[in-house]
C-alpha atoms as a PDB file:
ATOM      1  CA  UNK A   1     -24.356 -30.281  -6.544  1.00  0.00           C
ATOM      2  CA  UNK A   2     -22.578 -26.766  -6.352  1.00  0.00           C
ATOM      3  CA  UNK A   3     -24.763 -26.595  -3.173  1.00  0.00           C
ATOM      4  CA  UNK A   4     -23.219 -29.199  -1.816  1.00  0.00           C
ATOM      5  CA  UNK A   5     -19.829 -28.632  -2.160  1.00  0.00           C
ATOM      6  CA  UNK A   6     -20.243 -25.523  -1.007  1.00  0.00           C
ATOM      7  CA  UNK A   7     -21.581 -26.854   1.853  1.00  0.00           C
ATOM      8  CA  UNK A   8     -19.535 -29.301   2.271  1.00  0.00           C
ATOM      9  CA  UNK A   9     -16.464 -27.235   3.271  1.00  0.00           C
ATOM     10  CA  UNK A  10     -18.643 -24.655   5.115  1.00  0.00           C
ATOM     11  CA  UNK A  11     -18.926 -27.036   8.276  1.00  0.00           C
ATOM     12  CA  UNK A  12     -16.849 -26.560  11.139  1.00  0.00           C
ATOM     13  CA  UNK A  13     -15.834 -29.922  11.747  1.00  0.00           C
ATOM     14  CA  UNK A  14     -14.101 -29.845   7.776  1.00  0.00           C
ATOM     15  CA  UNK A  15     -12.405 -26.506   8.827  1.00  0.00           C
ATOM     16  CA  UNK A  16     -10.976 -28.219  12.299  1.00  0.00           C
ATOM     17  CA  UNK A  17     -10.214 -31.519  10.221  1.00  0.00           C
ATOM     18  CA  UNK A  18     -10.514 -31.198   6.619  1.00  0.00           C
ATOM     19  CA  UNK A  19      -8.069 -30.012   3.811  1.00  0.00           C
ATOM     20  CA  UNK A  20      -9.014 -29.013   0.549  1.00  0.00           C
ATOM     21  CA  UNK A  21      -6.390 -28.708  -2.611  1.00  0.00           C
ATOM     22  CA  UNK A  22      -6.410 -29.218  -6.267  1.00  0.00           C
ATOM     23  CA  UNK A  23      -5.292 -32.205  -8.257  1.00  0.00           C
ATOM     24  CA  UNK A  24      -5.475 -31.219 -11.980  1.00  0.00           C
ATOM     25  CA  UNK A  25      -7.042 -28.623 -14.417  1.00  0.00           C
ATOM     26  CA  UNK A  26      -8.091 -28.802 -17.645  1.00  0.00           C
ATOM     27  CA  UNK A  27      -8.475 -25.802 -20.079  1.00  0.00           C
ATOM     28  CA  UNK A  28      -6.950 -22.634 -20.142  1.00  0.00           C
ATOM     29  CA  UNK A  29      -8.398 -18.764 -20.131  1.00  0.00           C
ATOM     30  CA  UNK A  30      -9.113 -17.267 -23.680  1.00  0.00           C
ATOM     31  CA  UNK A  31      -9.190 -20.068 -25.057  1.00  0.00           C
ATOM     32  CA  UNK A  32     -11.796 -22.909 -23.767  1.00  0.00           C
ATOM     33  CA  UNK A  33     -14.405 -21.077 -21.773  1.00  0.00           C
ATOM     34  CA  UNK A  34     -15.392 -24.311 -20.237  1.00  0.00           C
ATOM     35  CA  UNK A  35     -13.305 -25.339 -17.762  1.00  0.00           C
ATOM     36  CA  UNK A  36     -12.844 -28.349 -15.285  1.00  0.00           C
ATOM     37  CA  UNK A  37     -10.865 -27.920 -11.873  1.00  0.00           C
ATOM     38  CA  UNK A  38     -10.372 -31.422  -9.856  1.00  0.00           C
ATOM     39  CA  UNK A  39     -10.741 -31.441  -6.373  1.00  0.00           C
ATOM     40  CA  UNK A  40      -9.492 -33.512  -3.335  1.00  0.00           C
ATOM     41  CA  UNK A  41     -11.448 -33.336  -0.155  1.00  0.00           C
ATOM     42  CA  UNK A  42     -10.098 -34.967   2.923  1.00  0.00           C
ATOM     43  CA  UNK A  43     -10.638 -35.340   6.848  1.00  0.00           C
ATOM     44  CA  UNK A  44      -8.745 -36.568   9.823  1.00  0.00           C
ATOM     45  CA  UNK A  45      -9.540 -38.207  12.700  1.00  0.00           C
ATOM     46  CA  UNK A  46      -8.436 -36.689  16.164  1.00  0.00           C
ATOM     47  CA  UNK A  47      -4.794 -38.559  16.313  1.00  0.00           C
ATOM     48  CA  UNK A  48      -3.957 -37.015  12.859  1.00  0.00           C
ATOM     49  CA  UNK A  49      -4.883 -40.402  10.397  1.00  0.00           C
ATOM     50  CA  UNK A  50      -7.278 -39.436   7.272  1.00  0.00           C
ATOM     51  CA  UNK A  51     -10.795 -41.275   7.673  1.00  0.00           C
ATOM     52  CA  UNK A  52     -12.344 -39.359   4.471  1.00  0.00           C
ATOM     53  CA  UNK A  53     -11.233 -38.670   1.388  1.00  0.00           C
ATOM     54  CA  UNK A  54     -13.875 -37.606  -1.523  1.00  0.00           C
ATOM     55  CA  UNK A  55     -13.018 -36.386  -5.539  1.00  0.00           C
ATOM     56  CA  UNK A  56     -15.095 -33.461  -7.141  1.00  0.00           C
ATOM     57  CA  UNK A  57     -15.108 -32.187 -10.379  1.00  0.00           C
ATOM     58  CA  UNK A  58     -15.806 -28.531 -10.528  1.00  0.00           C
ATOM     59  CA  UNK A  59     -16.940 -27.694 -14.151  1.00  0.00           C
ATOM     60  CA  UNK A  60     -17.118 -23.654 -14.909  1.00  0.00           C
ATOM     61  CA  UNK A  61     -19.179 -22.552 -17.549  1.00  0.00           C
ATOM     62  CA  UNK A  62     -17.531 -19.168 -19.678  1.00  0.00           C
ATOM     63  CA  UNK A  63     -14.963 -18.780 -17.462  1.00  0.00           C
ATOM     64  CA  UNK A  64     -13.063 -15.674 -17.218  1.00  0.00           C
ATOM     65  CA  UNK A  65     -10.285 -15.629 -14.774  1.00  0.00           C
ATOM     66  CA  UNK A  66      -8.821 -17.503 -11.423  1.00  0.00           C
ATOM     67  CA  UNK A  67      -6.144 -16.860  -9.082  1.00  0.00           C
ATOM     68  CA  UNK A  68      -4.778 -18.733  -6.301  1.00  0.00           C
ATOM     69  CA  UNK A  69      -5.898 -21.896  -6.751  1.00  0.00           C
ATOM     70  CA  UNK A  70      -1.981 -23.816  -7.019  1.00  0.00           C
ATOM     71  CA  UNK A  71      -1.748 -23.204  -3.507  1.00  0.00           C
ATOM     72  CA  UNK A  72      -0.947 -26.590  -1.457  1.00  0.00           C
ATOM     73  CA  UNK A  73      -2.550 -25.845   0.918  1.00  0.00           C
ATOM     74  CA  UNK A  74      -5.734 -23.359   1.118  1.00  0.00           C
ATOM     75  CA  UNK A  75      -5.758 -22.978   4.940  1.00  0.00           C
ATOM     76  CA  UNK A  76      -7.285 -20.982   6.497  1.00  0.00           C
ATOM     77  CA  UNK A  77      -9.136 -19.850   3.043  1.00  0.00           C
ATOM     78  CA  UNK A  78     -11.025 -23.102   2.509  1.00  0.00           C
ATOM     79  CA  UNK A  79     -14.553 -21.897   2.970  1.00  0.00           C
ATOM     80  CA  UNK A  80     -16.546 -21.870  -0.644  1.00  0.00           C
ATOM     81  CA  UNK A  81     -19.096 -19.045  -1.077  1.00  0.00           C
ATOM     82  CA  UNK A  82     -19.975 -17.561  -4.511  1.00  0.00           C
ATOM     83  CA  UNK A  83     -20.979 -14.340  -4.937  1.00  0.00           C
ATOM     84  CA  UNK A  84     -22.287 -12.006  -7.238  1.00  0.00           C
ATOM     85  CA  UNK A  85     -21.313  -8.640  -6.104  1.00  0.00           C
ATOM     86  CA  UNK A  86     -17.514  -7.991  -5.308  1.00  0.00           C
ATOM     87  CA  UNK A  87     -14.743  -5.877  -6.644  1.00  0.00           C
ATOM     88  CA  UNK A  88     -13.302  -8.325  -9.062  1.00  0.00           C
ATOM     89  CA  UNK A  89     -16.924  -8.112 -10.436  1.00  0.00           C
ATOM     90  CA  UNK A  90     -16.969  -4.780 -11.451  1.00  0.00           C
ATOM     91  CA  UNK A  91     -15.524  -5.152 -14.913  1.00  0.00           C
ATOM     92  CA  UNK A  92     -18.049  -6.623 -15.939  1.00  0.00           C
ATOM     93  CA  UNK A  93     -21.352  -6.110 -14.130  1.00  0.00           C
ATOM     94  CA  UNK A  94     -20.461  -2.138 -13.528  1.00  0.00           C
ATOM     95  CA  UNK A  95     -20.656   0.739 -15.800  1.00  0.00           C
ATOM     96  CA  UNK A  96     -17.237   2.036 -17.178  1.00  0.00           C
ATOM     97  CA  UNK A  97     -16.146   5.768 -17.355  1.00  0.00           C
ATOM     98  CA  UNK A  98     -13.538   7.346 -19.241  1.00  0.00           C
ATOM     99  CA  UNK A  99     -12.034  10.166 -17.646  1.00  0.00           C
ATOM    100  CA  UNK A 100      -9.406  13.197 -17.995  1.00  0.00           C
ATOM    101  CA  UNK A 101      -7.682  13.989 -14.918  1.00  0.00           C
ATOM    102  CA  UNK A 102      -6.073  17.632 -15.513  1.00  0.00           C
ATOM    103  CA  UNK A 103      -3.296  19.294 -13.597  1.00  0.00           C
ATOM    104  CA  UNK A 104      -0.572  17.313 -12.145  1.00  0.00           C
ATOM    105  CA  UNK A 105      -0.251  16.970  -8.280  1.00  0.00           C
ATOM    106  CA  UNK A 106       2.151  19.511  -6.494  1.00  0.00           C
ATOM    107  CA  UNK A 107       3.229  16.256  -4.565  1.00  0.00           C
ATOM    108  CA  UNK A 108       2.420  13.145  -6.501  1.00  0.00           C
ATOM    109  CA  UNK A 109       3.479  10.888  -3.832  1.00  0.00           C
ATOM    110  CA  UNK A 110       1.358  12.115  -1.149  1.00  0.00           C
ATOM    111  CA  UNK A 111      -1.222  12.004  -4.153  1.00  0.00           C
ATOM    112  CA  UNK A 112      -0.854   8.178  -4.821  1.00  0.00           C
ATOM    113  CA  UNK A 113      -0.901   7.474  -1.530  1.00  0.00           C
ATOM    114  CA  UNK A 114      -4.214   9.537  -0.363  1.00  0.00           C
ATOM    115  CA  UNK A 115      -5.180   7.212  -3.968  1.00  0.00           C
ATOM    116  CA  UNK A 116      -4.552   4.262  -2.314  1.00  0.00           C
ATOM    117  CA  UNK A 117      -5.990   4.596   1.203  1.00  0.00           C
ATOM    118  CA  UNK A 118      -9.079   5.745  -0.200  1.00  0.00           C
ATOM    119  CA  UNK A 119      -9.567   3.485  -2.919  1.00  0.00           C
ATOM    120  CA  UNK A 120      -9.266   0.808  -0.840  1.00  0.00           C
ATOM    121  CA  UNK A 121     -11.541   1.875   1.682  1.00  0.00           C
ATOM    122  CA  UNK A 122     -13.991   0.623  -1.642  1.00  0.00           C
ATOM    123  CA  UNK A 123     -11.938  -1.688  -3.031  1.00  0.00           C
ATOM    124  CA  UNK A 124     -11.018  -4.147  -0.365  1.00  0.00           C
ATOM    125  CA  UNK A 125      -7.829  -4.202  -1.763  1.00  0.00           C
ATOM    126  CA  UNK A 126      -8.882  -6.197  -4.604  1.00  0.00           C
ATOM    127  CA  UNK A 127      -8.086  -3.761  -7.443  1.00  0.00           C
ATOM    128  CA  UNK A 128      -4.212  -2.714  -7.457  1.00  0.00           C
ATOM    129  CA  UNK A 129      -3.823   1.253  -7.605  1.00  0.00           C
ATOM    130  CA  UNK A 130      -1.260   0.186 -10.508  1.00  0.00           C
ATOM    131  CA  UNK A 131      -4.071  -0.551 -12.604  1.00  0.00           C
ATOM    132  CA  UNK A 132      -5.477   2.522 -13.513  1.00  0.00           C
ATOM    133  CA  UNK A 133      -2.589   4.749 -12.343  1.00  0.00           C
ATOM    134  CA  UNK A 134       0.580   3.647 -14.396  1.00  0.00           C
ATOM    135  CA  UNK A 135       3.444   5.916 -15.757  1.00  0.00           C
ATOM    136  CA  UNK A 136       2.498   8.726 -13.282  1.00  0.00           C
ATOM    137  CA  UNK A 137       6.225  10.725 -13.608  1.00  0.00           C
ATOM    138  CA  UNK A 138       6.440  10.228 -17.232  1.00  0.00           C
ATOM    139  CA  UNK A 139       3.042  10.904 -19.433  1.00  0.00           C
ATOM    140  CA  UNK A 140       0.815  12.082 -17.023  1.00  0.00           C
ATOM    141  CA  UNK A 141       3.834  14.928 -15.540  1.00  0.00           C
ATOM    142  CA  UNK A 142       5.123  15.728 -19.365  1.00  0.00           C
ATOM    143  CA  UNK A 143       1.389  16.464 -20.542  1.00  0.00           C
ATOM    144  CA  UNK A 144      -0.126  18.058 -17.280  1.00  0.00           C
ATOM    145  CA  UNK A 145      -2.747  15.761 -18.192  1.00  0.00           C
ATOM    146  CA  UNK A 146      -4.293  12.277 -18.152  1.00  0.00           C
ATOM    147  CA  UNK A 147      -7.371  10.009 -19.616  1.00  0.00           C
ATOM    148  CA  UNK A 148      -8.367   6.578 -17.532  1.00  0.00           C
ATOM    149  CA  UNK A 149     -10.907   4.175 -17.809  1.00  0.00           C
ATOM    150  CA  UNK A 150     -12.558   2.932 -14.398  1.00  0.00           C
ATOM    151  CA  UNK A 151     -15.049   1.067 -12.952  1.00  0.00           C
ATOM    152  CA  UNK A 152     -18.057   3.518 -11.949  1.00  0.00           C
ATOM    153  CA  UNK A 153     -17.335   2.462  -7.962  1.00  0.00           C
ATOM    154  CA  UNK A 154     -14.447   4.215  -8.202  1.00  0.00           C
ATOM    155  CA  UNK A 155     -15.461   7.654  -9.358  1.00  0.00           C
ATOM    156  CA  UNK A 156     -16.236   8.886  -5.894  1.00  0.00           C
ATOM    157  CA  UNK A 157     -13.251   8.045  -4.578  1.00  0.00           C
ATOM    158  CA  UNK A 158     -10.654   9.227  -7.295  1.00  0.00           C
ATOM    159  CA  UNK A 159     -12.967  12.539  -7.771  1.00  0.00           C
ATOM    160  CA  UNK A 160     -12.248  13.095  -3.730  1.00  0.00           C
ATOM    161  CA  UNK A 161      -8.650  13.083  -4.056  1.00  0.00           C
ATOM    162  CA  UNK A 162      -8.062  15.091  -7.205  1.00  0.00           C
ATOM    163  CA  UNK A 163     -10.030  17.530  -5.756  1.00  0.00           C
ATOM    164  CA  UNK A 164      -8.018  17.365  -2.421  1.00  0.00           C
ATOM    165  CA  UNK A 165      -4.899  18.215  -4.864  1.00  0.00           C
ATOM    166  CA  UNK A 166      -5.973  20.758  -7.059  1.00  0.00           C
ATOM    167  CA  UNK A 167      -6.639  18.010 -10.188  1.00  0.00           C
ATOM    168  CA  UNK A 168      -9.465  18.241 -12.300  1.00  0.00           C
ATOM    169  CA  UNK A 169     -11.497  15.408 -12.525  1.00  0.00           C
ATOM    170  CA  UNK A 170     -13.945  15.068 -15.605  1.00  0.00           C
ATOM    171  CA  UNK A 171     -15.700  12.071 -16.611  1.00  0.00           C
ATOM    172  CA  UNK A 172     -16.198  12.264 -20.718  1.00  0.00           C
ATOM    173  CA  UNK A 173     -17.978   8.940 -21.308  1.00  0.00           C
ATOM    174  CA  UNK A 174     -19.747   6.172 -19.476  1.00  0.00           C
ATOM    175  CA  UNK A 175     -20.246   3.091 -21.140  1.00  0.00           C
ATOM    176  CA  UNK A 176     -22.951   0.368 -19.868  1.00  0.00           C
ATOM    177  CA  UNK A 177     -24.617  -2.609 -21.063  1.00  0.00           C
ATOM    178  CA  UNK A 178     -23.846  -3.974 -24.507  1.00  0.00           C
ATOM    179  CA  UNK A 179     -21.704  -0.975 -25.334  1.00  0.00           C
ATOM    180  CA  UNK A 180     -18.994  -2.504 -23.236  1.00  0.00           C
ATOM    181  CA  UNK A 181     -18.499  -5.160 -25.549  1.00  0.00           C
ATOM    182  CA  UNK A 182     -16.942  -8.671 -24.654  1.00  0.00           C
ATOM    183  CA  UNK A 183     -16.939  -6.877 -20.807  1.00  0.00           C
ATOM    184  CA  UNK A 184     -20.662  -7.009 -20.229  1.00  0.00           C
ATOM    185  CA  UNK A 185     -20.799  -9.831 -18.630  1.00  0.00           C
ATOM    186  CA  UNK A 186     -23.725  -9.399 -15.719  1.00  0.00           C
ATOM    187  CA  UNK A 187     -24.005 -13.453 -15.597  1.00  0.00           C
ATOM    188  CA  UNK A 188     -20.527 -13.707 -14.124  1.00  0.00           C
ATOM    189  CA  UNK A 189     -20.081 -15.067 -10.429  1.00  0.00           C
ATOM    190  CA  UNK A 190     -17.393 -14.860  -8.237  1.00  0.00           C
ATOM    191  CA  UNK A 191     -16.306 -18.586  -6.221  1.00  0.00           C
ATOM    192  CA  UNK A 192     -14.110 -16.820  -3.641  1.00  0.00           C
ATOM    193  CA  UNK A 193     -12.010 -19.741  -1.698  1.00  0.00           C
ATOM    194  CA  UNK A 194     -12.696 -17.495   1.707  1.00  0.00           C
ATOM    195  CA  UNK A 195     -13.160 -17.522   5.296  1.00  0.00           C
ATOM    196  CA  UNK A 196     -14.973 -14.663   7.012  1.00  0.00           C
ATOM    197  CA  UNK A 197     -13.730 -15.701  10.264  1.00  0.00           C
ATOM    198  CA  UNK A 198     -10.561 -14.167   9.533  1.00  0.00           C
ATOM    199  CA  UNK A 199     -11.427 -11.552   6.713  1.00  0.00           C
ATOM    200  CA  UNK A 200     -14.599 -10.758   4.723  1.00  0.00           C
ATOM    201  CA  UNK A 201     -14.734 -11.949   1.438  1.00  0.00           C
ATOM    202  CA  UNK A 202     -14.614  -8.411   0.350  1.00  0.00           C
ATOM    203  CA  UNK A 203     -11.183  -7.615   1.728  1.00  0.00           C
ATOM    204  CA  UNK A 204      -8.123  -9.219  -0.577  1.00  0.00           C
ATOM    205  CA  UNK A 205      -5.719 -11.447   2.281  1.00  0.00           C
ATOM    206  CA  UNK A 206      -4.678 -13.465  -1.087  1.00  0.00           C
ATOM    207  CA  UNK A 207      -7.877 -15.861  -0.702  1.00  0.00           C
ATOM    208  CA  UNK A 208      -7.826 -17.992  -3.813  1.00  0.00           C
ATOM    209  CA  UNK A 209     -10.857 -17.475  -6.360  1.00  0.00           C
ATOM    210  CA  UNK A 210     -12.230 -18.459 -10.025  1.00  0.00           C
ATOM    211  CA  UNK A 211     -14.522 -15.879 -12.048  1.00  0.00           C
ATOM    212  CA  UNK A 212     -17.374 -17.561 -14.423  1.00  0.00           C
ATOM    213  CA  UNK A 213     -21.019 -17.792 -15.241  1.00  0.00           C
ATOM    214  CA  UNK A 214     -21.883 -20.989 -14.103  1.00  0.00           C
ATOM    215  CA  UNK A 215     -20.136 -23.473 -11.578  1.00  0.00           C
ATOM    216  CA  UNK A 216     -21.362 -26.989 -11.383  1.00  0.00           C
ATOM    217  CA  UNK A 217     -19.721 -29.907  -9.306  1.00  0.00           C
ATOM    218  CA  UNK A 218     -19.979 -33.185  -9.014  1.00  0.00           C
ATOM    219  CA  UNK A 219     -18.138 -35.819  -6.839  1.00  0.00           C
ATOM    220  CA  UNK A 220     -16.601 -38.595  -8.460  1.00  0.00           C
END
């Protein structure tokens, strides 16, 4: 009944009338990999008195992360939509490369910020610049070099800049399939808590959002 759930708060009268918000959770990440999210669905009537109130269970199969989802209130994000090709996917559906960026920038604020424009230009926003580039001023400017691991999307991008500043950019390994370990996961779905009306689902405004293999619902 994913389908319908989905659905469900997909229709326009739900997103004029209808709020969405968790009641309770059960499990926890690294260690149950099933997990069950509880669900209140409700609608109101023109003069402001709810009509409609349904329970689902949402029940996600090797789960692997979620963000968000506390919120009291998911407005205007309340639109379901799972997909299978997004940023936050790309850990484990997209090859990794380890790379050795050499040289350090001239200006290394101008350099981290040309980083972050561009990267999220391919990003949406969704990966934070802080995750690959950390300790800039310290390792990286003592030893005139550094070694990263990224997500293949983001090769194009980072290899644009350093060359814009002078840094070599050399990618030493690329890992794919079952080389990457517990991180190939190509089964894994996103269920973004969206609304395209405002944002596209591949541009980060905060929308809420649960990573897994398998969602299933059911309404109680």
């Amino acid at each position: 009944m994913i389908e319908q759930f989905i659905q469900r708060t997909n229709t326009k009268e739900f997103y004029q009338n209808g709020r969405l918000y968790l009641t309770g959770l059960k499990g926890q990440i690294g260690k149950f990999k099933t997990m069950e999210f509880n669900f209140v669905v409700e609608e109101q009537d023109n003069s402001g008195k709810i009509n409609n109130v349904e329970y689902w269970r949402l029940t996600t199969h090797e789960t692997v992360d979620f963000n968000g989802i506390y919120a009291d209130l998911y407005l205007p994000y309340i639109k379901l939509k799972i997909l299978t090709d997004h940023p936050l996917l790309w850990t484990y559906n997209k090859a990794e490369l380890e790379c050795e960026l050499i040289n350090f920038p001239e200006n290394p604020s101008e350099f981290i910020g040309d980083l972050f424009f561009e990267c999220k230009k391919v990003t949406g926003n969704w990966i934070p610049l802080h995750k690959n580039f950390w300790d800039l001023n310290d390792y990286y400017k003592k030893n005139g070099k550094r070694n990263l691991s990224i997500p293949k999307p983001l090769k194009e991008p980072i290899e644009k800049i350093c060359k814009k500043h002078g840094i070599e950019f050399k990618v030493k390994n690329e890992t794919d399939g079952y080389d990457k370990g517990y991180a190939h996961r190509p089964n894994t779905k996103l269920l973004i808590f969206g609304n395209e009306d405002i944002s596209p689902n591949n541009f980060s405004l905060g929308q809420p959002y649960i990573i897994a293999d398998e969602f299933i619902a059911s309404r109680e």
